[in-house]
PDB file of N, CA and C in Angstrom:
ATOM      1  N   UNK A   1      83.802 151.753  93.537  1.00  0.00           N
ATOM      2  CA  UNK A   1      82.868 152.293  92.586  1.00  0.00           C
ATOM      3  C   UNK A   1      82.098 151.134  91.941  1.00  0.00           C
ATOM      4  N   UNK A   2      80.898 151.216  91.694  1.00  0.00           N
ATOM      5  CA  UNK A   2      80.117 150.176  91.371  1.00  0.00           C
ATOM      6  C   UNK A   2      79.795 150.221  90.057  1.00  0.00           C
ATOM      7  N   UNK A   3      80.126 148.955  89.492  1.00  0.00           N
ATOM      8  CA  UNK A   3      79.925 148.617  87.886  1.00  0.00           C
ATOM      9  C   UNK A   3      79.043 149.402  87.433  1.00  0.00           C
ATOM     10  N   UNK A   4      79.352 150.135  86.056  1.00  0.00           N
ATOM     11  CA  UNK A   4      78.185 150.553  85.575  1.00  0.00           C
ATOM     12  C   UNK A   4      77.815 149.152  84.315  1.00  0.00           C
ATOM     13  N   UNK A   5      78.637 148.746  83.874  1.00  0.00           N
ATOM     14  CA  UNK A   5      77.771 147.825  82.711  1.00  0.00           C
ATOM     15  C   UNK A   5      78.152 146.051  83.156  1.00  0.00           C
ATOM     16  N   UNK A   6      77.744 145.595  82.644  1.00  0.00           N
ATOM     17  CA  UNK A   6      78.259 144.192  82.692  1.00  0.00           C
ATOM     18  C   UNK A   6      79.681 143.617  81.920  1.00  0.00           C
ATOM     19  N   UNK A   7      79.856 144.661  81.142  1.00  0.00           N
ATOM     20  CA  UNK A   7      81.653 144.531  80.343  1.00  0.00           C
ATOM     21  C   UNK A   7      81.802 144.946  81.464  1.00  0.00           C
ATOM     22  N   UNK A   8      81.695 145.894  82.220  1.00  0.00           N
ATOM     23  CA  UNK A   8      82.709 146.387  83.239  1.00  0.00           C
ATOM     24  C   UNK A   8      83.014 145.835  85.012  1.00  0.00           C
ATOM     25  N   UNK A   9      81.703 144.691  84.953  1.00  0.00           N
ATOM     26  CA  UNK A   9      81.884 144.022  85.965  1.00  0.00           C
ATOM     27  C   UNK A   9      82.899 142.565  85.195  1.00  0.00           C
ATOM     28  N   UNK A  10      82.434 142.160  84.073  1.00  0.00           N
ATOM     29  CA  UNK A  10      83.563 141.216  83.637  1.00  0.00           C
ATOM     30  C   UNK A  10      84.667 141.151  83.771  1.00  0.00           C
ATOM     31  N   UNK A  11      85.151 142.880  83.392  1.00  0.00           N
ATOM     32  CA  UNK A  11      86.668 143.081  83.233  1.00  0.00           C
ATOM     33  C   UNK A  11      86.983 142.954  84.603  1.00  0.00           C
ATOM     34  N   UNK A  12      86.779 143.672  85.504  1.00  0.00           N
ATOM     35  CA  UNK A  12      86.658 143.701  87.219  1.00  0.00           C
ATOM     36  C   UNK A  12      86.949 142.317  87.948  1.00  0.00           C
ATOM     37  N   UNK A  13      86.171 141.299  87.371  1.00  0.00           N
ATOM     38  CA  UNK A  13      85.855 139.698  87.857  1.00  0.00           C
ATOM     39  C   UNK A  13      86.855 139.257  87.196  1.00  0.00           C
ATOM     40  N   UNK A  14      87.602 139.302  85.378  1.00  0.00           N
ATOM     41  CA  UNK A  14      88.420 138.293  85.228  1.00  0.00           C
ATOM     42  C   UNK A  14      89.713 139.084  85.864  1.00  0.00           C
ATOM     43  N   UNK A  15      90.072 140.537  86.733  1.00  0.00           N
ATOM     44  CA  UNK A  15      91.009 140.489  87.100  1.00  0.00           C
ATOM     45  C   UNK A  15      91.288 140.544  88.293  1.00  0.00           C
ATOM     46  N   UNK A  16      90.318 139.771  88.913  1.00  0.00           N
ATOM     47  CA  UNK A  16      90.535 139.513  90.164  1.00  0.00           C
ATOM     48  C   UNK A  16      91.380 138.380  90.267  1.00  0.00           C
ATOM     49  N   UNK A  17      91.720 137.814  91.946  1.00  0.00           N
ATOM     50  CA  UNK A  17      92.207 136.788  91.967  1.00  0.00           C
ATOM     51  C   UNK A  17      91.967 135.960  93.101  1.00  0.00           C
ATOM     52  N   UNK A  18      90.147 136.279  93.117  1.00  0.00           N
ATOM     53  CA  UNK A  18      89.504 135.721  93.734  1.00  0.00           C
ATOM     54  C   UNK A  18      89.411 134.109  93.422  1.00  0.00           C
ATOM     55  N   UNK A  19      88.716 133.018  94.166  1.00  0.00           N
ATOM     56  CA  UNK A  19      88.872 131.577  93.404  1.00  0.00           C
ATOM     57  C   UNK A  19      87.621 131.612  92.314  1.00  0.00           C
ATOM     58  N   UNK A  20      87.769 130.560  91.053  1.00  0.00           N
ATOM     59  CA  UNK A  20      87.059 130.727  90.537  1.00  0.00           C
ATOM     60  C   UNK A  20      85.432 130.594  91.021  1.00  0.00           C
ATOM     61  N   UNK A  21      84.986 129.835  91.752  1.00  0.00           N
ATOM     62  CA  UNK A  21      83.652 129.706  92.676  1.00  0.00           C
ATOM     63  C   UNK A  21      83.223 131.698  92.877  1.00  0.00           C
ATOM     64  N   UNK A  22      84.159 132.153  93.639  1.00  0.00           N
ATOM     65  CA  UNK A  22      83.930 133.244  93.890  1.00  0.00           C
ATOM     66  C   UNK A  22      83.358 134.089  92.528  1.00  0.00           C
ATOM     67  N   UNK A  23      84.278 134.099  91.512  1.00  0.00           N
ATOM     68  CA  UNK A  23      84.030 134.549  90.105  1.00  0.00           C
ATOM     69  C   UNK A  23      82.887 134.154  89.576  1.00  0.00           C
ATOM     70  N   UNK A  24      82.127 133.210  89.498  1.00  0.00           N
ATOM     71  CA  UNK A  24      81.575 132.734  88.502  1.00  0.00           C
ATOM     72  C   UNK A  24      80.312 133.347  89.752  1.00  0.00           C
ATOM     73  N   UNK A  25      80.145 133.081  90.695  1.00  0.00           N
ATOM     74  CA  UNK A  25      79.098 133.777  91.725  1.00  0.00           C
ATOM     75  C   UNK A  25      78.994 135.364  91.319  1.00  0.00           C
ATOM     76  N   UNK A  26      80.369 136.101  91.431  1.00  0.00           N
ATOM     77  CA  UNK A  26      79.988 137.480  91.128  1.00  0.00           C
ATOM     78  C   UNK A  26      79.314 138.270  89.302  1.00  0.00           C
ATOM     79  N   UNK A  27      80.109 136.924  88.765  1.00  0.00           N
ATOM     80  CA  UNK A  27      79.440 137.210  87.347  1.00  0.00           C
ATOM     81  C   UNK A  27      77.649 136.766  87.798  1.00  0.00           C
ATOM     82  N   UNK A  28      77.815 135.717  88.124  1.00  0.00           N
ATOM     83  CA  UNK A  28      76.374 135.487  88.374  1.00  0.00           C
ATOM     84  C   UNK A  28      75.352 136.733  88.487  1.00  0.00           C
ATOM     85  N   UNK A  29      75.413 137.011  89.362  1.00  0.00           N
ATOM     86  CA  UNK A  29      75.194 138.382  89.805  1.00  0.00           C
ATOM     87  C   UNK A  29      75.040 139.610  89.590  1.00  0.00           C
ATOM     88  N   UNK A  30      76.253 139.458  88.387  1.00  0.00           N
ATOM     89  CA  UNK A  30      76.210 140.965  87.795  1.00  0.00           C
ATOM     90  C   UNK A  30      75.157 140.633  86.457  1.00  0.00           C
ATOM     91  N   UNK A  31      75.823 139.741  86.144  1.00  0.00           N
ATOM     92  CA  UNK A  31      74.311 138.959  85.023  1.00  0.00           C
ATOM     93  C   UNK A  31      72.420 139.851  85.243  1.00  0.00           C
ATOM     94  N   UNK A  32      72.570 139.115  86.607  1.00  0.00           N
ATOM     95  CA  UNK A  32      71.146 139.467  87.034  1.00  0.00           C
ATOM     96  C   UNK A  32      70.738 140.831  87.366  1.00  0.00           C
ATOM     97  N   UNK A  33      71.978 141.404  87.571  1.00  0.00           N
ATOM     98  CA  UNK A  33      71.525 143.251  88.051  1.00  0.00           C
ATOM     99  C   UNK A  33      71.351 143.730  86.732  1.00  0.00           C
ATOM    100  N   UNK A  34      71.718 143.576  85.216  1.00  0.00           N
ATOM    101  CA  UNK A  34      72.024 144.083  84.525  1.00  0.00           C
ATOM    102  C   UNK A  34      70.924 143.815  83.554  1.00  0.00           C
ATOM    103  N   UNK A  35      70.289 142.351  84.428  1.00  0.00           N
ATOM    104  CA  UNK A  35      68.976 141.856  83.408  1.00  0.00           C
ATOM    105  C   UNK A  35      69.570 141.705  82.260  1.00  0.00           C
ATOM    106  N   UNK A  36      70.582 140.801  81.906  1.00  0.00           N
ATOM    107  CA  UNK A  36      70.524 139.991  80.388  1.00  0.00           C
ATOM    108  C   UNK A  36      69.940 138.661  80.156  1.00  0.00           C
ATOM    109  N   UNK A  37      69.093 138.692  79.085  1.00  0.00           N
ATOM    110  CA  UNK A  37      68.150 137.925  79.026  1.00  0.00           C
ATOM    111  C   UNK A  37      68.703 136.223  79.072  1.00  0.00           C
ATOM    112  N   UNK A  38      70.154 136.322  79.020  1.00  0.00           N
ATOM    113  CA  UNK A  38      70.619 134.889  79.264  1.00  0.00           C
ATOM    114  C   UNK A  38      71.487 134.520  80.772  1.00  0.00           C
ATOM    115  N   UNK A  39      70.633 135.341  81.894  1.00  0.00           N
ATOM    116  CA  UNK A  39      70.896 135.048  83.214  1.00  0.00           C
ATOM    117  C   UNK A  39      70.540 133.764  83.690  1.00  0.00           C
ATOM    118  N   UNK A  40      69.726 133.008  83.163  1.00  0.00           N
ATOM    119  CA  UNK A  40      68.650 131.879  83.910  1.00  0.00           C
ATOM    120  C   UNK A  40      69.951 130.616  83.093  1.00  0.00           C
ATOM    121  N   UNK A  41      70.218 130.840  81.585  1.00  0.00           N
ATOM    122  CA  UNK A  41      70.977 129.705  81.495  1.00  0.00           C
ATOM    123  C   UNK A  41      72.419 130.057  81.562  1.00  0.00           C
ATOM    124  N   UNK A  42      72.994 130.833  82.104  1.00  0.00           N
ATOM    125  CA  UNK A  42      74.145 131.342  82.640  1.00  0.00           C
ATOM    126  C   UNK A  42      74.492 130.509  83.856  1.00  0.00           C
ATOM    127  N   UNK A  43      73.403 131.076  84.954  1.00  0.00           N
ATOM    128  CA  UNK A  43      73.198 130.122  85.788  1.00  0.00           C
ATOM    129  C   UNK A  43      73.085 128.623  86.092  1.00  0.00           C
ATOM    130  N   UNK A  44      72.398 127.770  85.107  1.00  0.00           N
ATOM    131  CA  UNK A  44      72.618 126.689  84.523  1.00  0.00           C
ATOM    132  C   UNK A  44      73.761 126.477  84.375  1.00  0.00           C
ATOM    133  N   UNK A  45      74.614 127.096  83.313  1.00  0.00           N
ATOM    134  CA  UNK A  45      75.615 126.278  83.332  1.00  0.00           C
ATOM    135  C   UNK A  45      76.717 126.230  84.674  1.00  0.00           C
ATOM    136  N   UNK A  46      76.681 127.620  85.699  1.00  0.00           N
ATOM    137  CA  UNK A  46      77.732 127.380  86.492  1.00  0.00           C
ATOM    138  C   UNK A  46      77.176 126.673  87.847  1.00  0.00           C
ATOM    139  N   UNK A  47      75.710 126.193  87.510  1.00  0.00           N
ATOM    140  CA  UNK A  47      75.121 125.110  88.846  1.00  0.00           C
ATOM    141  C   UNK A  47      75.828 123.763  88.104  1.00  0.00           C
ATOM    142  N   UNK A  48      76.202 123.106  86.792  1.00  0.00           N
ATOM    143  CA  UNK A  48      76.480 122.048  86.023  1.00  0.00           C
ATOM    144  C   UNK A  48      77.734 121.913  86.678  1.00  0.00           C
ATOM    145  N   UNK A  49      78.813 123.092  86.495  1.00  0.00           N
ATOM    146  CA  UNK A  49      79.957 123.032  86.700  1.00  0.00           C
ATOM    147  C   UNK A  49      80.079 123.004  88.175  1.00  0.00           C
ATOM    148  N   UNK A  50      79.530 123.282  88.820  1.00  0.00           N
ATOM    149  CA  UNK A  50      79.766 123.190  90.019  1.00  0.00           C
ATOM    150  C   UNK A  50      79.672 121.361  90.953  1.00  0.00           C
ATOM    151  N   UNK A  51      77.981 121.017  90.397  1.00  0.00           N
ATOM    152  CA  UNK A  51      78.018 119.409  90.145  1.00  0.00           C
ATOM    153  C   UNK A  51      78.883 119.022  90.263  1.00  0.00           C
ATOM    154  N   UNK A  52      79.366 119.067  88.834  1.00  0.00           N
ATOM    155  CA  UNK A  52      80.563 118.427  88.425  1.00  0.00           C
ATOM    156  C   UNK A  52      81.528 118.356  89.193  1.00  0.00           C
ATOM    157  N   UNK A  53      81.661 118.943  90.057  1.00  0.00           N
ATOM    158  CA  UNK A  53      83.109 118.865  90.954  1.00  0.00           C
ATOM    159  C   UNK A  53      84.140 119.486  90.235  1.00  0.00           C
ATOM    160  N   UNK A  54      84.258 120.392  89.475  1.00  0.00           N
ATOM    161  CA  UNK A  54      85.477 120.689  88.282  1.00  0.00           C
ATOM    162  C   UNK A  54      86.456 121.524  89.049  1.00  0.00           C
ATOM    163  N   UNK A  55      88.023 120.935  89.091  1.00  0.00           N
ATOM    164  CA  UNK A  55      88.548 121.388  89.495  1.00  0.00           C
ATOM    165  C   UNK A  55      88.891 120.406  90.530  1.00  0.00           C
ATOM    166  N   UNK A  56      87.960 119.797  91.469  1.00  0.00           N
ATOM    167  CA  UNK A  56      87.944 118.706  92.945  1.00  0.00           C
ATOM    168  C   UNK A  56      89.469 117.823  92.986  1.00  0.00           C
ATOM    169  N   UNK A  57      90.342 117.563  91.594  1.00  0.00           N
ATOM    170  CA  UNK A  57      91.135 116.286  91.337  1.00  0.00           C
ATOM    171  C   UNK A  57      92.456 117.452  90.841  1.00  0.00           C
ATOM    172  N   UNK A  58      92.289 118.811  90.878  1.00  0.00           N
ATOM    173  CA  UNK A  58      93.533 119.362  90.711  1.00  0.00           C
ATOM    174  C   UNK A  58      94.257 119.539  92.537  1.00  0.00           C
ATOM    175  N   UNK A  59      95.660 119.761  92.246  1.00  0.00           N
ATOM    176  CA  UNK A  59      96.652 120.229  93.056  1.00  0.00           C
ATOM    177  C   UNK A  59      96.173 121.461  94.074  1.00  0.00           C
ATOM    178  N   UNK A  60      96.237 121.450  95.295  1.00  0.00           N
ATOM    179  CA  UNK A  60      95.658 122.020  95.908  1.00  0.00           C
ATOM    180  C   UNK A  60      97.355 123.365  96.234  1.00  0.00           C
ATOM    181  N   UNK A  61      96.832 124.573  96.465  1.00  0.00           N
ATOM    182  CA  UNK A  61      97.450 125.516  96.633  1.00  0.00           C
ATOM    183  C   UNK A  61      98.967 125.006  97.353  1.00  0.00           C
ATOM    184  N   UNK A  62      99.875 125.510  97.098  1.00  0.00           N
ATOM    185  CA  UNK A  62     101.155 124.959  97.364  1.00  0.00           C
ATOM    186  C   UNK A  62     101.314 123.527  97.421  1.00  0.00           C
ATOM    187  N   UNK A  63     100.994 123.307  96.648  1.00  0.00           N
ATOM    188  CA  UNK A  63     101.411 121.345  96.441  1.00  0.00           C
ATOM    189  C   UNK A  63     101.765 121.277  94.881  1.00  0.00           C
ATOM    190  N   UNK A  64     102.923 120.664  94.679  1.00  0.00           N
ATOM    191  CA  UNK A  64     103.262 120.212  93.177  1.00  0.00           C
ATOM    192  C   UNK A  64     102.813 119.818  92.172  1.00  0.00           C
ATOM    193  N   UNK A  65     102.389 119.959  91.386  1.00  0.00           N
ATOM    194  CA  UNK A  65     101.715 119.468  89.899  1.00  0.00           C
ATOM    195  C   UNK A  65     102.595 118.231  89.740  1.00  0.00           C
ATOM    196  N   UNK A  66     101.606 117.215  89.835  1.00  0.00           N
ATOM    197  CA  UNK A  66     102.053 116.093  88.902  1.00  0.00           C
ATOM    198  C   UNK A  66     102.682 116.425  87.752  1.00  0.00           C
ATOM    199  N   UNK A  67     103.653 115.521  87.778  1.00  0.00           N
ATOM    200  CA  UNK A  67     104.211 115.599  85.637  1.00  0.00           C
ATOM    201  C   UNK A  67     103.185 115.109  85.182  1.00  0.00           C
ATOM    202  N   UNK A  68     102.846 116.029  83.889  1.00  0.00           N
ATOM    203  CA  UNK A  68     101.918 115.981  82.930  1.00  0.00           C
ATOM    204  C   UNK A  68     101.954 115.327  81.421  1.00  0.00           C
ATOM    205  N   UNK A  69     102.839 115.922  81.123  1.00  0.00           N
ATOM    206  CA  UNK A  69     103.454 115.984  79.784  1.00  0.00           C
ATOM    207  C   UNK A  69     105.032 115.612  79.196  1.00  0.00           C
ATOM    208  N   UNK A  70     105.337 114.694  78.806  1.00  0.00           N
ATOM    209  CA  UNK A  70     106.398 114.507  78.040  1.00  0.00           C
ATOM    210  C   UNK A  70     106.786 115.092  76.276  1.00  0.00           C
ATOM    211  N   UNK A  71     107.326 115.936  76.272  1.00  0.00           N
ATOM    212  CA  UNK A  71     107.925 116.481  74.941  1.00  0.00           C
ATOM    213  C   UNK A  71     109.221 116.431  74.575  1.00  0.00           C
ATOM    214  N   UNK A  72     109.668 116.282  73.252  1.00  0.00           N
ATOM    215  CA  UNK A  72     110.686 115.679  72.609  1.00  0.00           C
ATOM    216  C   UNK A  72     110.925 117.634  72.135  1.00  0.00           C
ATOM    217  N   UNK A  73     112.452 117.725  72.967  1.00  0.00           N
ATOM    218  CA  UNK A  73     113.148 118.117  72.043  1.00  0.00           C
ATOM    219  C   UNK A  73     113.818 118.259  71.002  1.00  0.00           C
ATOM    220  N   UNK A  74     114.333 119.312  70.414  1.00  0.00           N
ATOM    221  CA  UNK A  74     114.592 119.543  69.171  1.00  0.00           C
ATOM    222  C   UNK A  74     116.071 118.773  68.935  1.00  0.00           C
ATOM    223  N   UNK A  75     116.744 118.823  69.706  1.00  0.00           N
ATOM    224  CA  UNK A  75     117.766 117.498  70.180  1.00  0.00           C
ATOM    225  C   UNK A  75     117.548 116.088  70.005  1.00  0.00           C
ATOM    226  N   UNK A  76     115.899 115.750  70.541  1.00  0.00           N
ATOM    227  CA  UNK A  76     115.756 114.543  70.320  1.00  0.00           C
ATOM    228  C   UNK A  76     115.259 114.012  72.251  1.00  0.00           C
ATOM    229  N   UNK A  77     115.652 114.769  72.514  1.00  0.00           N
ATOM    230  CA  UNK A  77     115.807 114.165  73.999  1.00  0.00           C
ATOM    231  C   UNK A  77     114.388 114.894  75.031  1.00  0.00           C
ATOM    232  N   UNK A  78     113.939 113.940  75.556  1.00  0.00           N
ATOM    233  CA  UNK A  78     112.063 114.313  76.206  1.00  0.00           C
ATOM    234  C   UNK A  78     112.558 114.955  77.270  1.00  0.00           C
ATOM    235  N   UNK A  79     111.550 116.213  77.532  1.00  0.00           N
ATOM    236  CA  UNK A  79     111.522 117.215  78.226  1.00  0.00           C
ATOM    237  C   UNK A  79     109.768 116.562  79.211  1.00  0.00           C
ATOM    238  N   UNK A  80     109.896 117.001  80.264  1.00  0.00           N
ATOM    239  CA  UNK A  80     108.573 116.648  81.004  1.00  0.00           C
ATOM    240  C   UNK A  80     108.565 117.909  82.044  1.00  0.00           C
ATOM    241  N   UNK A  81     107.520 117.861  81.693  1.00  0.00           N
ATOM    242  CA  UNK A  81     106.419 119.533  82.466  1.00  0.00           C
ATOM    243  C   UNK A  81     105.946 119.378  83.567  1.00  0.00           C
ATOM    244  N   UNK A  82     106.829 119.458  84.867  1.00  0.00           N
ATOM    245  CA  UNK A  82     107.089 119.045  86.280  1.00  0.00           C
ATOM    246  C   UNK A  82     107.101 120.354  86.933  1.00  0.00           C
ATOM    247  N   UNK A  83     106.184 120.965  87.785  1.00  0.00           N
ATOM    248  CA  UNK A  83     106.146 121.932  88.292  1.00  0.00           C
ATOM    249  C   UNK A  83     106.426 122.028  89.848  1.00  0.00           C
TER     250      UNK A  83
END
């Protein structure tokens, strides 16, 4: 069934679990069918982010997260966020 509003293609897009590239294309999109007047710098920003490479330097699908973070338990003793 095809979006009737642009809340309802949002809700649709953030619960997908498509990659974000995919997402930010279909918002794109729904942006422009819906004619909101901030389609042109919408667009802007996800041509910036894209540039950017964001995302290029994370962990690729089944591969381990670097340890990130060291935290001190309530013990006293550091906990590290090793996935």
């Amino acid at each position: 069934m095809p979006d009737k509003s642009l809340e309802e293609a949002f809700r649709r897009i953030c619960a997908s679990e498509a990659p974000l590239s995919e997402r930010l294309t279909s918002f794109s999109e729904a942006v422009r069918k819906f004619g909101r007047p901030f389609a042109e710098v919408y667009d802007d920003l996800v041509e910036r982010i894209r540039s950017g490479e964001a995302g290029q330097a994370a962990p690729k699908p089944a591969r381990r997260c670097p340890r990130f973070c060291c935290l001190t338990a309530t013990t006293g003793s550091s906990l590290s966020m090793t996935f």
